[in-house]
Protein backbone atom coordinates (compact mmCIF):
# COMPACT_ATOMS: atom_id res chain seq x y z
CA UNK A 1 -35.28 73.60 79.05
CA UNK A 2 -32.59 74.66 76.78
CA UNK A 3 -33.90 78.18 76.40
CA UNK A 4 -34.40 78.56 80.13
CA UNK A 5 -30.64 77.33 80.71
CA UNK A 6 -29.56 80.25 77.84
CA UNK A 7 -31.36 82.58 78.90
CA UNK A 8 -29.77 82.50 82.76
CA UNK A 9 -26.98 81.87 81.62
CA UNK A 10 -25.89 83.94 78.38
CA UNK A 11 -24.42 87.36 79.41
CA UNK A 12 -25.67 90.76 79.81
CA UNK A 13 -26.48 92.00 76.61
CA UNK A 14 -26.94 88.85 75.08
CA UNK A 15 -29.70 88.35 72.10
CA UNK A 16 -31.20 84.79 72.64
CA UNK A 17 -33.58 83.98 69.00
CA UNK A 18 -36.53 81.14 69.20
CA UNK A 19 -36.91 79.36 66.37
CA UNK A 20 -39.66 76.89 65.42
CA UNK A 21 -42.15 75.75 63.45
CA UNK A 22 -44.72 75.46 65.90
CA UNK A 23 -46.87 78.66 67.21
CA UNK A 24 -46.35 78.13 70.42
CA UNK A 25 -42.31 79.70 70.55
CA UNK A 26 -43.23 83.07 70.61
CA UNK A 27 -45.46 82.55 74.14
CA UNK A 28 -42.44 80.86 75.35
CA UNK A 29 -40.29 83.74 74.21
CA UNK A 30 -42.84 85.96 76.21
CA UNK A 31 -42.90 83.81 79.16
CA UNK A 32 -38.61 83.36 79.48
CA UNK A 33 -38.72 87.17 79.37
CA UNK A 34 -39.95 87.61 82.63
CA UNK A 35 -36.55 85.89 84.02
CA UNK A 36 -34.66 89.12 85.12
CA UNK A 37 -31.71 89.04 83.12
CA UNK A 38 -30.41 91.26 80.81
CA UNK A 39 -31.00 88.81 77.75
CA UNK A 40 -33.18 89.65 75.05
CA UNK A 41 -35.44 86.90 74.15
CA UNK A 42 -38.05 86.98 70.77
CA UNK A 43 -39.96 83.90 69.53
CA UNK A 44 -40.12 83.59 65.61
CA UNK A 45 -42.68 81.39 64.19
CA UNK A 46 -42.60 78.87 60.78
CA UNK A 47 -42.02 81.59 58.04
CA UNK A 48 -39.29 84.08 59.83
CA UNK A 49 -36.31 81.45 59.63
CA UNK A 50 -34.09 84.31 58.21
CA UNK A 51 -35.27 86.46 60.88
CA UNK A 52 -34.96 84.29 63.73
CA UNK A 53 -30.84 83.65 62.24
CA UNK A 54 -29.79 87.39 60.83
CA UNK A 55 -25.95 88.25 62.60
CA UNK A 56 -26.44 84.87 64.77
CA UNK A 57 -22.71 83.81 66.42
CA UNK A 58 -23.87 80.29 67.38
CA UNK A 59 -26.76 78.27 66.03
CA UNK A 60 -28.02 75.51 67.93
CA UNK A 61 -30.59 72.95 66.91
CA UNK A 62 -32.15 70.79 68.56
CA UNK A 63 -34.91 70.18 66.17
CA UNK A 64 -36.32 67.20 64.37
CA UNK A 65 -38.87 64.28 65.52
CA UNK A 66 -38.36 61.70 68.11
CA UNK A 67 -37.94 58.09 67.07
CA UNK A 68 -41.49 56.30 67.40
CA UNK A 69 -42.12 52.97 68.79
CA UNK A 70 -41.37 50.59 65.63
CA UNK A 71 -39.54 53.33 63.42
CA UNK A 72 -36.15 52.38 62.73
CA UNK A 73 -33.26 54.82 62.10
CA UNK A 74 -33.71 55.09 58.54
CA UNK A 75 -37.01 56.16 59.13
CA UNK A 76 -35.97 58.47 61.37
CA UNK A 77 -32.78 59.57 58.89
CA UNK A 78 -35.82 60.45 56.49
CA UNK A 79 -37.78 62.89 58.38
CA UNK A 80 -35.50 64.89 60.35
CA UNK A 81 -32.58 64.82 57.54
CA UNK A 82 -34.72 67.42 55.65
CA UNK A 83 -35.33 69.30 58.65
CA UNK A 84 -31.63 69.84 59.49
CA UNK A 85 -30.77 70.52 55.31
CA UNK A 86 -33.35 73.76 55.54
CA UNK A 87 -32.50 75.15 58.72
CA UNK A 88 -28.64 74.83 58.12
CA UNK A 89 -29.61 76.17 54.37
CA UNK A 90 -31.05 79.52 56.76
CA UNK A 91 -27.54 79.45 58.88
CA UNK A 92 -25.80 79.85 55.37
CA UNK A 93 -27.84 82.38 54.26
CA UNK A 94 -28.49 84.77 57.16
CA UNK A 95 -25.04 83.76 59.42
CA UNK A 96 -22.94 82.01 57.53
CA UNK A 97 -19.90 82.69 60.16
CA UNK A 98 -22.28 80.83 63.01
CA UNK A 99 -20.99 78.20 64.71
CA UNK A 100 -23.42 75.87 64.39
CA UNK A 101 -24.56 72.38 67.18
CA UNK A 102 -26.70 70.08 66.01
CA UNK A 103 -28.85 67.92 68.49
CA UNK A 104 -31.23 65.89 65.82
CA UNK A 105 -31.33 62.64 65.66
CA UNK A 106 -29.42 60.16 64.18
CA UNK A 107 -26.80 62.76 64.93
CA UNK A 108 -24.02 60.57 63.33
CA UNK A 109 -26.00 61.03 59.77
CA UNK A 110 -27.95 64.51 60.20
CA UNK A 111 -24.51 66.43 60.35
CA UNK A 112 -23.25 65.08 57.65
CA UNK A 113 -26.05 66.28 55.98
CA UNK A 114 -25.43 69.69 57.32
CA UNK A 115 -22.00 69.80 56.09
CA UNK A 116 -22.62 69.27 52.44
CA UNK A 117 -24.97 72.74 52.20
């Protein structure tokens, strides 16, 4: 949904990257580029992180596993933690300038984590 809402909504000559570690992103990069805009759209897959980022101005990411019935917060701290520390370790890498939103939860402890790469 967020890709759909960027994609309408960026403006013309806009660049819009899909990141993620799953193989279905590029199909979904293939499938928003049929929305007549003049966005670019291309789907990067699990080992083209530095791709996907290269001369990004905003980074957004909304990545990271929802809490499970019976996981508490800390669990949930634990998985997705790691997830934000590698992809923010990419933003510093590849677009260090990047304004960066993060949308994992437990938001209040995975950008802190962010802001100590």
């Amino acid at each position: 949904a967020l890709s759909l809402l960027l994609k309408t909504q960026l403006p013309a000559g806009s660049e819009l990257s899909l990141y993620d570690v799953a193989p279905v992103v590029p199909g979904v990069a293939v499938d928003l580029s049929h929305i007549p805009t003049d966005v670019k759209v291309t789907g990067f897959g699990k080992d083209d992180l530095a791709s996907a980022l290269v001369g990004s101005d905003i980074v957004l990411i909304p990545a990271g596993v929802p809490r499970k019935p019976g996981m508490d917060r800390s669990d949930l701290f634990n998985m997705n933690a790691g997830i934000v520390k590698n992809l923010v370790q990419g933003v510093a890498d590849n677009c260090p300038n990047a304004c960066v939103g993060i949308i994992t939860n437990p938001v209040n402890t995975t950008v802190p984590i962010a802001a100590e790469v």
